[in-house]
Protein backbone atom coordinates (compact mmCIF):
# COMPACT_ATOMS: atom_id res chain seq x y z
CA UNK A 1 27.86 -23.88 25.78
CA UNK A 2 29.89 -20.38 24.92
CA UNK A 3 33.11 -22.07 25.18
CA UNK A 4 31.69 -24.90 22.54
CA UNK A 5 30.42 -22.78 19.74
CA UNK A 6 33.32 -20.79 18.95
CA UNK A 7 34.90 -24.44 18.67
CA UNK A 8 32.68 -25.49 15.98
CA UNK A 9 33.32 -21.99 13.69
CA UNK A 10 35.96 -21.83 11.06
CA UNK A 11 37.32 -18.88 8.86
CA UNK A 12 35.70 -20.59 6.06
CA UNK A 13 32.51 -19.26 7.46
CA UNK A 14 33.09 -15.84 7.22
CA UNK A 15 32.63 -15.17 10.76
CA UNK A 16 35.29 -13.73 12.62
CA UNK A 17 38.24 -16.47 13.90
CA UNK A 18 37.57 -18.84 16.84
CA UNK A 19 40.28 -16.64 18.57
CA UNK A 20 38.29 -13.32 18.41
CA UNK A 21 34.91 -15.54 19.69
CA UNK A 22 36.19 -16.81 22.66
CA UNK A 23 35.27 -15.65 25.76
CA UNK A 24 37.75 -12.89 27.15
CA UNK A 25 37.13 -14.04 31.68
CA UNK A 26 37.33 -10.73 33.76
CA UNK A 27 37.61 -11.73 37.67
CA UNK A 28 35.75 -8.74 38.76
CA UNK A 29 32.77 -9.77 36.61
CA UNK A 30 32.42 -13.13 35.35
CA UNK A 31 34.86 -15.49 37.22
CA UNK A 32 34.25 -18.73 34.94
CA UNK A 33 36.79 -21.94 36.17
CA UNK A 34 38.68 -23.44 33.92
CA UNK A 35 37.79 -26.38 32.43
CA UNK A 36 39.48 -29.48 33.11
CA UNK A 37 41.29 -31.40 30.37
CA UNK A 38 38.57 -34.35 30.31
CA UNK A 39 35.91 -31.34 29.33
CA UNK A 40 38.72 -29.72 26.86
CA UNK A 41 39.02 -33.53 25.19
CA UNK A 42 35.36 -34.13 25.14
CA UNK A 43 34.52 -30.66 22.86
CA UNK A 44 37.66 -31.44 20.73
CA UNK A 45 36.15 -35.17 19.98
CA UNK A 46 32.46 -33.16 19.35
CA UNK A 47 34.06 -31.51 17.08
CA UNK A 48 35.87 -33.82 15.08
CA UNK A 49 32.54 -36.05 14.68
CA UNK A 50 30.74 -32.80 14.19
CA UNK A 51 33.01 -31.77 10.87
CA UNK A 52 32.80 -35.61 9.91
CA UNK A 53 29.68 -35.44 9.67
CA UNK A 54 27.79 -32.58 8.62
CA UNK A 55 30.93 -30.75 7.15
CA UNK A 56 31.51 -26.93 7.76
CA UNK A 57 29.03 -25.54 9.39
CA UNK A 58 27.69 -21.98 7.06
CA UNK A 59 26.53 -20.08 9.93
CA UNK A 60 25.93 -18.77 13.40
CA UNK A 61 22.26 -19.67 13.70
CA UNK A 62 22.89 -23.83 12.71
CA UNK A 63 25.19 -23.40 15.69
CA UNK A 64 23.14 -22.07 17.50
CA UNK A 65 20.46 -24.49 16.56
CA UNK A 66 22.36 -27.13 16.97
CA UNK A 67 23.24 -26.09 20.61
CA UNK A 68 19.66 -25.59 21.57
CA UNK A 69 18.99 -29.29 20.20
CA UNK A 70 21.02 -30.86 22.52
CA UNK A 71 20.86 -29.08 25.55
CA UNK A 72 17.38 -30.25 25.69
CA UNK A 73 16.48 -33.63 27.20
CA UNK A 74 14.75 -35.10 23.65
CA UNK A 75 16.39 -38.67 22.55
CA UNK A 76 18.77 -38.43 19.49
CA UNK A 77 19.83 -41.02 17.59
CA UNK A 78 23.03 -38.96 15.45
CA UNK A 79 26.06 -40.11 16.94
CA UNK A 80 27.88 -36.50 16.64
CA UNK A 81 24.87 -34.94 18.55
CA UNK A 82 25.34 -37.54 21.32
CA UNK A 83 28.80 -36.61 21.42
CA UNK A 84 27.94 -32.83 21.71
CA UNK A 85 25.13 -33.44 24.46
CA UNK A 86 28.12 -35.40 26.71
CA UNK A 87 30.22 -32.56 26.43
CA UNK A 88 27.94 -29.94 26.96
CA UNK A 89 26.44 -31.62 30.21
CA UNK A 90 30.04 -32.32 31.08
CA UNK A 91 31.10 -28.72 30.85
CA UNK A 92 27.65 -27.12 32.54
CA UNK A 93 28.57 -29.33 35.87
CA UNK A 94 31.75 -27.82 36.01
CA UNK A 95 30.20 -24.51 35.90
CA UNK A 96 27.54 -25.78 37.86
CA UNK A 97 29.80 -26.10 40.90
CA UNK A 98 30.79 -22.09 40.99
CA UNK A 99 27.79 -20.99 40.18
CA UNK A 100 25.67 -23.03 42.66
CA UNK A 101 28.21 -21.50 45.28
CA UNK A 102 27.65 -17.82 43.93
CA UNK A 103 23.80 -18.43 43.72
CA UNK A 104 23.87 -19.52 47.82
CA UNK A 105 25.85 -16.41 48.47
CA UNK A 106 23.58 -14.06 46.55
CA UNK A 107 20.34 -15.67 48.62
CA UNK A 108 22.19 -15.27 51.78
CA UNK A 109 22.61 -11.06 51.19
CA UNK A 110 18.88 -11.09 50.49
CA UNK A 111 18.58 -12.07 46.59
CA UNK A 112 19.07 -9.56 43.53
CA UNK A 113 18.27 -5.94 44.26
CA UNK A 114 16.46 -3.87 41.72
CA UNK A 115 17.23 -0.15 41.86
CA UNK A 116 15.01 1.64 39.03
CA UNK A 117 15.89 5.87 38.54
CA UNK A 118 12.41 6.42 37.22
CA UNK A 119 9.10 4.91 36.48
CA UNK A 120 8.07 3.86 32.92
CA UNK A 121 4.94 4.95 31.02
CA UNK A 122 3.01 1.61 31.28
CA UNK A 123 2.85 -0.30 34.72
CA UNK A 124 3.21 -3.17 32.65
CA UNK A 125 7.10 -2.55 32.60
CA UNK A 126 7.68 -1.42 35.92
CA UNK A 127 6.37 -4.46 37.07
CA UNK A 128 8.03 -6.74 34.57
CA UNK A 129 11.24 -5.35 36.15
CA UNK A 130 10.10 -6.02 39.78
CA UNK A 131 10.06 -9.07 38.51
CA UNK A 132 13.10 -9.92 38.00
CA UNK A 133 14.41 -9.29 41.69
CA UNK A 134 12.00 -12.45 42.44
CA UNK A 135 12.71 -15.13 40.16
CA UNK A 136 10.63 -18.89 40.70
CA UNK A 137 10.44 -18.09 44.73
CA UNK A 138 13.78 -16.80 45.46
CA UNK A 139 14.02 -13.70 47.35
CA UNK A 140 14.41 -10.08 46.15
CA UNK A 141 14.03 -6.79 46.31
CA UNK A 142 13.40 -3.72 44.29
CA UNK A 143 13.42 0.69 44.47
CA UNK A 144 12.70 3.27 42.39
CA UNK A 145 14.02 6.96 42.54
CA UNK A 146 12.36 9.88 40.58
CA UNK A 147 11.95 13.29 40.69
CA UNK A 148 8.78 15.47 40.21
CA UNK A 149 10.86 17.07 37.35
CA UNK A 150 10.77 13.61 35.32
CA UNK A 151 8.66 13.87 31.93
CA UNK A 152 6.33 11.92 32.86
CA UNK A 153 5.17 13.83 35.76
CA UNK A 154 5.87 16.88 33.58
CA UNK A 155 3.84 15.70 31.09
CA UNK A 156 0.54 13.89 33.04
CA UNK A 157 0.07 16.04 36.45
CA UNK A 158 3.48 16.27 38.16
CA UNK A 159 2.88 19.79 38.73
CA UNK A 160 -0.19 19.46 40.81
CA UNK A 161 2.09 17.65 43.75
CA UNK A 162 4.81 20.29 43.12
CA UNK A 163 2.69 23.03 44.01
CA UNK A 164 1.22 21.06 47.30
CA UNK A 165 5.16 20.71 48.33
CA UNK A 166 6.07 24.16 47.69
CA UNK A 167 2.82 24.68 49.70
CA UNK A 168 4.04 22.72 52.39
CA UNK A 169 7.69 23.78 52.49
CA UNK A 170 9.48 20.67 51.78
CA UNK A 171 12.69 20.77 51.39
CA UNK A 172 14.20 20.07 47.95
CA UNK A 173 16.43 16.87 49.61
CA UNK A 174 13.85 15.76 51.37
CA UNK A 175 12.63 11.96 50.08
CA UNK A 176 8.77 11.62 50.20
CA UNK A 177 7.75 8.09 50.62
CA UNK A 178 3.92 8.96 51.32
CA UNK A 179 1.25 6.64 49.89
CA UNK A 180 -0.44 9.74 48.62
CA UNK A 181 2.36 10.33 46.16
CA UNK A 182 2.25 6.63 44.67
CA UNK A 183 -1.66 6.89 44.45
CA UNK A 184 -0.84 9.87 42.40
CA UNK A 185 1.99 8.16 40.55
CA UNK A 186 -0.06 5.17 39.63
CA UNK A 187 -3.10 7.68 38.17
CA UNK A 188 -0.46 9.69 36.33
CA UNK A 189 0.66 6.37 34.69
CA UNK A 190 -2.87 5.17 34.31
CA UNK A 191 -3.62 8.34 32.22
CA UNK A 192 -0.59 7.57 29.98
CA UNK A 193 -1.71 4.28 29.78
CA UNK A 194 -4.91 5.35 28.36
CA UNK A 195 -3.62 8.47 26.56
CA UNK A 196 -1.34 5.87 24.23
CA UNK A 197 -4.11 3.30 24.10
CA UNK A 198 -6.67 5.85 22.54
CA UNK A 199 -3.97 6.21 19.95
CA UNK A 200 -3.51 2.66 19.03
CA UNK A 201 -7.33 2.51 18.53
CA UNK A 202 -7.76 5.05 16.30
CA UNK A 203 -4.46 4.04 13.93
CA UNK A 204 -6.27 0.53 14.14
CA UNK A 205 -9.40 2.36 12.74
CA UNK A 206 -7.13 3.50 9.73
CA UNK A 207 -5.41 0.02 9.01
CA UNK A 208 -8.33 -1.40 8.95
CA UNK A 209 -9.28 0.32 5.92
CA UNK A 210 -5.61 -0.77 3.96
CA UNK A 211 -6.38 -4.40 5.46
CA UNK A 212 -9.57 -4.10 3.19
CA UNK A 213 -7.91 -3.09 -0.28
CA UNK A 214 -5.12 -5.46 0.70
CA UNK A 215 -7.25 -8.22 0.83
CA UNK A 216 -9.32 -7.08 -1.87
CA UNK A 217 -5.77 -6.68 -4.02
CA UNK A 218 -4.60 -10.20 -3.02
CA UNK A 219 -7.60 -12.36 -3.73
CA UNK A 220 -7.16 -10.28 -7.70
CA UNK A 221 -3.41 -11.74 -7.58
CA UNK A 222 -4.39 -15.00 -6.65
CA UNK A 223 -6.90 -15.33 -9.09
CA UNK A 224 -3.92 -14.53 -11.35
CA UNK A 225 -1.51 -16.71 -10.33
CA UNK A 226 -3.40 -20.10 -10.08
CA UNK A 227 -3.13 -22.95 -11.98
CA UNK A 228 -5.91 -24.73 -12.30
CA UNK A 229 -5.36 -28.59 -13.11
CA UNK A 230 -7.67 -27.96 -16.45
CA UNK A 231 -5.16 -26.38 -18.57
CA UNK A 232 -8.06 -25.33 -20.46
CA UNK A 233 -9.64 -23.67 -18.19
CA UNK A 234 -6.72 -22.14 -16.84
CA UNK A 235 -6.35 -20.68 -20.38
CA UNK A 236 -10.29 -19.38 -19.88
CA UNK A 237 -10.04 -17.57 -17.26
CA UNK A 238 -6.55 -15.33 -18.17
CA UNK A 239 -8.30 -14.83 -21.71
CA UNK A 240 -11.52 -13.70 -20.17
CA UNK A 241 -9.94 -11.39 -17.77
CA UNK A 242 -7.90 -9.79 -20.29
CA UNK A 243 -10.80 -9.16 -22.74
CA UNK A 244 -12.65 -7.68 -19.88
CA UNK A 245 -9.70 -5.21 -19.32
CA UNK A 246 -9.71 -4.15 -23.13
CA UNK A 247 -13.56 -3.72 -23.33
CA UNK A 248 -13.16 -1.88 -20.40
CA UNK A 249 -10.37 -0.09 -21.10
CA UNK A 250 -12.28 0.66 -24.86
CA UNK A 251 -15.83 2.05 -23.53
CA UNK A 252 -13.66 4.53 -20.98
CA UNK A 253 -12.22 5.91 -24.30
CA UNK A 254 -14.97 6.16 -26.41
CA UNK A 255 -16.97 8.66 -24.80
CA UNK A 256 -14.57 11.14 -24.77
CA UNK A 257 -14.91 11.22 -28.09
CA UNK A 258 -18.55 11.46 -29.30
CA UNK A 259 -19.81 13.44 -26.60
CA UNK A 260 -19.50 16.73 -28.17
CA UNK A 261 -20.03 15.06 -31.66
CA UNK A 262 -17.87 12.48 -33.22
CA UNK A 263 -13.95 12.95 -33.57
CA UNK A 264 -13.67 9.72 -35.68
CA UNK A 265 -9.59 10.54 -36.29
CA UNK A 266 -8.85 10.98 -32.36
CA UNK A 267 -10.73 8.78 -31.80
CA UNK A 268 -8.91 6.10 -34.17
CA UNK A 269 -5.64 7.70 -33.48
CA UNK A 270 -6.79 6.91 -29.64
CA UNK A 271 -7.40 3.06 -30.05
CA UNK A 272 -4.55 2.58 -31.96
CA UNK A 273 -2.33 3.67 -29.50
CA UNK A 274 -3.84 1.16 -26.89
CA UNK A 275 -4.21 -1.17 -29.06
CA UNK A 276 -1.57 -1.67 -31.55
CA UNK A 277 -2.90 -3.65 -34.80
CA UNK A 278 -6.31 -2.44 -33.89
CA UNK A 279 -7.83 -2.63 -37.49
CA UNK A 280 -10.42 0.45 -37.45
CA UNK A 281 -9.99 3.65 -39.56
CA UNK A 282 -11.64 7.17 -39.14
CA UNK A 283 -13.41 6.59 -42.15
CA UNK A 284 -15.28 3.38 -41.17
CA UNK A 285 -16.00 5.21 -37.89
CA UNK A 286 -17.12 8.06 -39.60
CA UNK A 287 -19.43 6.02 -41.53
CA UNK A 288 -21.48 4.39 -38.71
CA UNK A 289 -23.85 6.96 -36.40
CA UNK A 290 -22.62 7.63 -32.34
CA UNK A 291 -25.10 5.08 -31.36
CA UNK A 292 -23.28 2.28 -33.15
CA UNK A 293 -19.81 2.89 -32.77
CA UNK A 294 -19.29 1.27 -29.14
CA UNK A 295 -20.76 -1.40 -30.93
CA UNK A 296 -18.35 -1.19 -33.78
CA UNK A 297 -15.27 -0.76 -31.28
CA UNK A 298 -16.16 -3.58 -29.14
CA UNK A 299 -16.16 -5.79 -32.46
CA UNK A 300 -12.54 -4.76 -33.55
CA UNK A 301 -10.99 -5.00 -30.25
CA UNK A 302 -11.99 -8.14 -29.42
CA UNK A 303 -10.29 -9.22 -33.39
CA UNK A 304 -7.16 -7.22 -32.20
CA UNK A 305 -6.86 -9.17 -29.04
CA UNK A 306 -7.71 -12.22 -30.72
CA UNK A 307 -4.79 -11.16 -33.56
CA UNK A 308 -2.43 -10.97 -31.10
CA UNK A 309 -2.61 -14.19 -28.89
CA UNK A 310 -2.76 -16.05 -32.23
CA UNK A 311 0.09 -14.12 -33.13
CA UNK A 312 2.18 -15.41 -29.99
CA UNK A 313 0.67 -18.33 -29.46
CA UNK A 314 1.83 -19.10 -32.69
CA UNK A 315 5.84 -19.26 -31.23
CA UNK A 316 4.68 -21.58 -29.08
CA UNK A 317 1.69 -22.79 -27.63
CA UNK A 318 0.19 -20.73 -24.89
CA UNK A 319 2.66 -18.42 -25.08
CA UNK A 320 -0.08 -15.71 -24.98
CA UNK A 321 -1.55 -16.70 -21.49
CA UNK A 322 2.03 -16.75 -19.92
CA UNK A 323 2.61 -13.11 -21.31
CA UNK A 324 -1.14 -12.06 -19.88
CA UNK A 325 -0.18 -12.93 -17.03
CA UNK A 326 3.41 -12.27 -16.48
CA UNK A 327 2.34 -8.42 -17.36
CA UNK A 328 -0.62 -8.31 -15.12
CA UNK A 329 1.12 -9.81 -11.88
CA UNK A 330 4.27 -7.20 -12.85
CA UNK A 331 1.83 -4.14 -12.71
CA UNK A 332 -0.39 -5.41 -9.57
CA UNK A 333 2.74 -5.75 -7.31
CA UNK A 334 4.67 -2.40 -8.88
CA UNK A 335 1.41 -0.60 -8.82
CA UNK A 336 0.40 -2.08 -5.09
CA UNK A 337 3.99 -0.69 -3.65
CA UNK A 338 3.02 2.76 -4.80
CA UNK A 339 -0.40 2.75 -3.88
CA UNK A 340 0.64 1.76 -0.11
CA UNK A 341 3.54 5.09 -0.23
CA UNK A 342 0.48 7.15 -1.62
CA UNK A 343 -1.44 5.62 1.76
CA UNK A 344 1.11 6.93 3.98
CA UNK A 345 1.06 9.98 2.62
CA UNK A 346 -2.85 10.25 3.24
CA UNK A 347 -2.53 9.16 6.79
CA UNK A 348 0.11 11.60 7.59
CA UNK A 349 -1.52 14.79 6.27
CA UNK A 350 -5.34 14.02 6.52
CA UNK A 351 -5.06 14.91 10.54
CA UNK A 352 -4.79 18.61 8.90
CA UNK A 353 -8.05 18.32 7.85
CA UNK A 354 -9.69 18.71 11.25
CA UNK A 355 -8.52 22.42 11.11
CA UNK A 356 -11.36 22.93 8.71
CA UNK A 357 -14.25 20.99 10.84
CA UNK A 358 -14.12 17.80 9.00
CA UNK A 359 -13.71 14.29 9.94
CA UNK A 360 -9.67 13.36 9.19
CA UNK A 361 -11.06 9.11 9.33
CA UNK A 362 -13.81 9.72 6.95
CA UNK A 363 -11.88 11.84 4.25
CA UNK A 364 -9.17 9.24 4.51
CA UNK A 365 -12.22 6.57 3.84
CA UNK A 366 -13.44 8.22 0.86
CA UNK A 367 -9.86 9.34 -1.00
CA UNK A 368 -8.10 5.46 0.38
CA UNK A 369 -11.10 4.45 -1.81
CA UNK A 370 -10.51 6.67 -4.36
CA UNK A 371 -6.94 5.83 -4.72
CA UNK A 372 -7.51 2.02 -4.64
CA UNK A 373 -10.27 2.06 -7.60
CA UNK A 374 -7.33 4.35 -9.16
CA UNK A 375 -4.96 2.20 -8.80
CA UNK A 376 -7.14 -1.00 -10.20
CA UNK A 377 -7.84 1.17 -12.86
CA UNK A 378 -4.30 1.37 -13.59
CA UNK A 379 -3.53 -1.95 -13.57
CA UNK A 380 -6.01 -2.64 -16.40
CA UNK A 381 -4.67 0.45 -18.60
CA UNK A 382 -1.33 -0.72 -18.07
CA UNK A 383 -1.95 -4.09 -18.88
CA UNK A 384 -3.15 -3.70 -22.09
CA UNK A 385 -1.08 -1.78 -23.01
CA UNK A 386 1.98 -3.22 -22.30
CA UNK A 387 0.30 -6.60 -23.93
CA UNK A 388 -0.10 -4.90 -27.10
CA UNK A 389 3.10 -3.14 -27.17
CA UNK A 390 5.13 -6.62 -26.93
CA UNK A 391 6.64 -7.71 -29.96
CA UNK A 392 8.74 -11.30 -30.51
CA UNK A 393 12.32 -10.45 -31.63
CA UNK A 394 12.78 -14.22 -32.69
CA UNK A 395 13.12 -13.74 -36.39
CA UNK A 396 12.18 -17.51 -37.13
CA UNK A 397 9.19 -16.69 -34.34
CA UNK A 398 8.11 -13.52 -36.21
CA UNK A 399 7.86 -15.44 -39.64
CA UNK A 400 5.20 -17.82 -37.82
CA UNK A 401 3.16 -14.67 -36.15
CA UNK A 402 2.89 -13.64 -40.02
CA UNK A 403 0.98 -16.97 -40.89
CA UNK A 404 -0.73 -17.09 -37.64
CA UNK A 405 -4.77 -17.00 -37.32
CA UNK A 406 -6.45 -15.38 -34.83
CA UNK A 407 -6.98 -17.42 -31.86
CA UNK A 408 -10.69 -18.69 -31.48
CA UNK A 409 -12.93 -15.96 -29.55
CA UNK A 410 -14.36 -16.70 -26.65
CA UNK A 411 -17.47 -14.88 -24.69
CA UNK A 412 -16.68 -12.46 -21.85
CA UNK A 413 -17.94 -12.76 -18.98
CA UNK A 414 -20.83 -10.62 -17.77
């Protein structure tokens, strides 16, 4: 199988020459026999029915795909995969007859030998590499060496059992293969077991609470990108949630202006510059009292919003909703990538807090949710802004936005 891959590469693939990809045979190591000149015609006939047809092949991985197909026993029908199964069984019996021989030696001195110089943190491991000195019944054996001045016995207990042995006057050299010394190697691995494990609990504690605003974030996007098959409603429901972001948007403005009596002009100046086109002057909200002009505000933005999708649906028809949404989706995912760096931050600084008695999972509960409802927030600010701000630069398109008429209003959603 390594001897037929390199055979089915070319330079064409940008992978390095069939040369440079054949196996280099070192005696000492890997003694491989040479393949015999019915094996040598069989992968050059493969190969010729191979580039017939399917071409080139681009890459490694169809190779290797390819090779994994038919070293399996599953029927094919292709003739150039029949041809590659024959050689490949063809050149694994010629292996086959050295390596059965090496395998019968091996058994005979007792099966692989595992020699380990220390013991992993998790059992788990150690005996995963036991393992492999006993594969599907054949015989094996395995050994481990450490010292008491390994980090892990440095770290969970080791010094306990150095003290007994300087108690006891052992000599340094000395190799202590007491039961009482793995007892106290399995607890010391047991505690690191656990150590690690209390960990990977509590971290799960705190991705459980970005699993929430992630799921939270991704039902918004879907909402946002489906296409319903009723074009009309489709059109409903990127309209509605796009007038709910400006009337949103609008009543967190307004009170900052008529809560220490009424700044009609920042106020005005305010609107316009979230809502460009916005048709409301300081005068005419200088005219009305502070009880009325939410009232008043919600009126004109609504007509602004309704301006403007007339204005682009007027270059062509429902150009407005593909804009809504195009700018919403573009500030959920931009938005979403900085809210999960701000995350990490939180998570890597909040363990400070338990210097000052508090709980370092609950603050980062209550500021995660914090910066997710900022973030949201953001989105809708940005939004509408950005969906004012867009102008056609179509000159022939502009000329229609000029005779456009507002498109027809539609109720939000309560």
């Amino acid at each position: 199988m390594q001897k037929l891959c390199p055979a089915l590469l070319t330079k064409q693939t940008g992978l390095p020459p069939k040369e440079q990809l054949a196996i280099i045979e070192n005696p000492a190591c890997i003694p491989l026999p040479e393949l015999s000149a019915e094996a040598m015609a069989s992968i050059d006939a493969a190969v010729a029915l191979t580039e017939k047809a399917v071409g080139k092949l681009p890459s490694m991985l169809e190779v290797e795909n390819m090779m994994a197909t038919v070293s399996e026993t599953a029927p094919l029908s292709d003739e150039h995969m029949l041809s590659i199964r024959a050689a490949y069984q063809l050149c694994k019996s010629e292996y086959a007859v050295r390596t059965i021989k090496d395998k019968g030696e091996v058994m005979e001195l007792g099966g692989l030998h595992i020699i380990g110089t220390e013991r992993h943190e998790s059992r788990r491991i150690d005996q995963q590499l036991r393992g492999r000195a006993g594969r599907q019944g054949d015989p094996g054996s395995s050994r481990f060496f450490l010292g008491l001045d390994d980090k892990l016995f440095q770290v969970f207990g080791g010094s306990s059992i150095d003290g007994l042995l300087q108690t006891l006057r052992v000599e340094e050299d000395m190799p202590l293969e007491a039961a009482s010394v793995s007892d106290s190697l399995d607890r010391v691995q047991k505690n690191v077991e656990e150590y690690f494990y209390g960990i990977r609990k509590e971290m799960f504690k705190y991705d459980e609470i970005l699993s929430t605003q992630r799921e939270a974030l991704y039902s918004l996007r879907r909402k946002m990108v489906a296409r319903p098959a009723n074009e009309e409603e489709e059109e409903d429901g990127i309209a509605d949630t796009m007038l709910e972001y400006c009337l949103a948007t609008a009543d967190e403005i307004v009170p900052n202006y008529i809560k220490d009596g009424v700044d009609a002009p920042g106020l005005s100046n305010k609107l316009a510059q979230f809502f460009s086109g916005i048709d409301l002057t300081a005068d005419e909200i200088a005219k009305v009292g502070a009880g009325q002009i939410k009232a008043l505000v919600k009126e004109k933005v609504e007509n602004a919003l309704a301006t403007k999708e007339g204005e682009l649906d007027a270059a062509k028809e429902g150009f407005s909703v593909e804009i809504e949404r195009y700018i919403a989706l573009t500030q959920v995912d931009n938005l979403w990538k900085q809210h999960l760096k701000d995350m990490d931050f939180l998570k890597e600084f909040v363990g400070l807090r338990s210097y000052k008695q508090s709980d370092p999972f609950e603050d980062y509960q209550v500021e995660g949710f914090e910066l997710f409802q900022e973030m949201l927030d953001g989105v809708r600010r940005n939004t509408v802004y950005s969906f004012f701000q867009y102008q056609l630069k179509d000159e022939a398109n502009k000329a229609k936005a000029k005779d456009s008429k507002p498109k027809k209003k539609k109720k939000s959603k309560k």
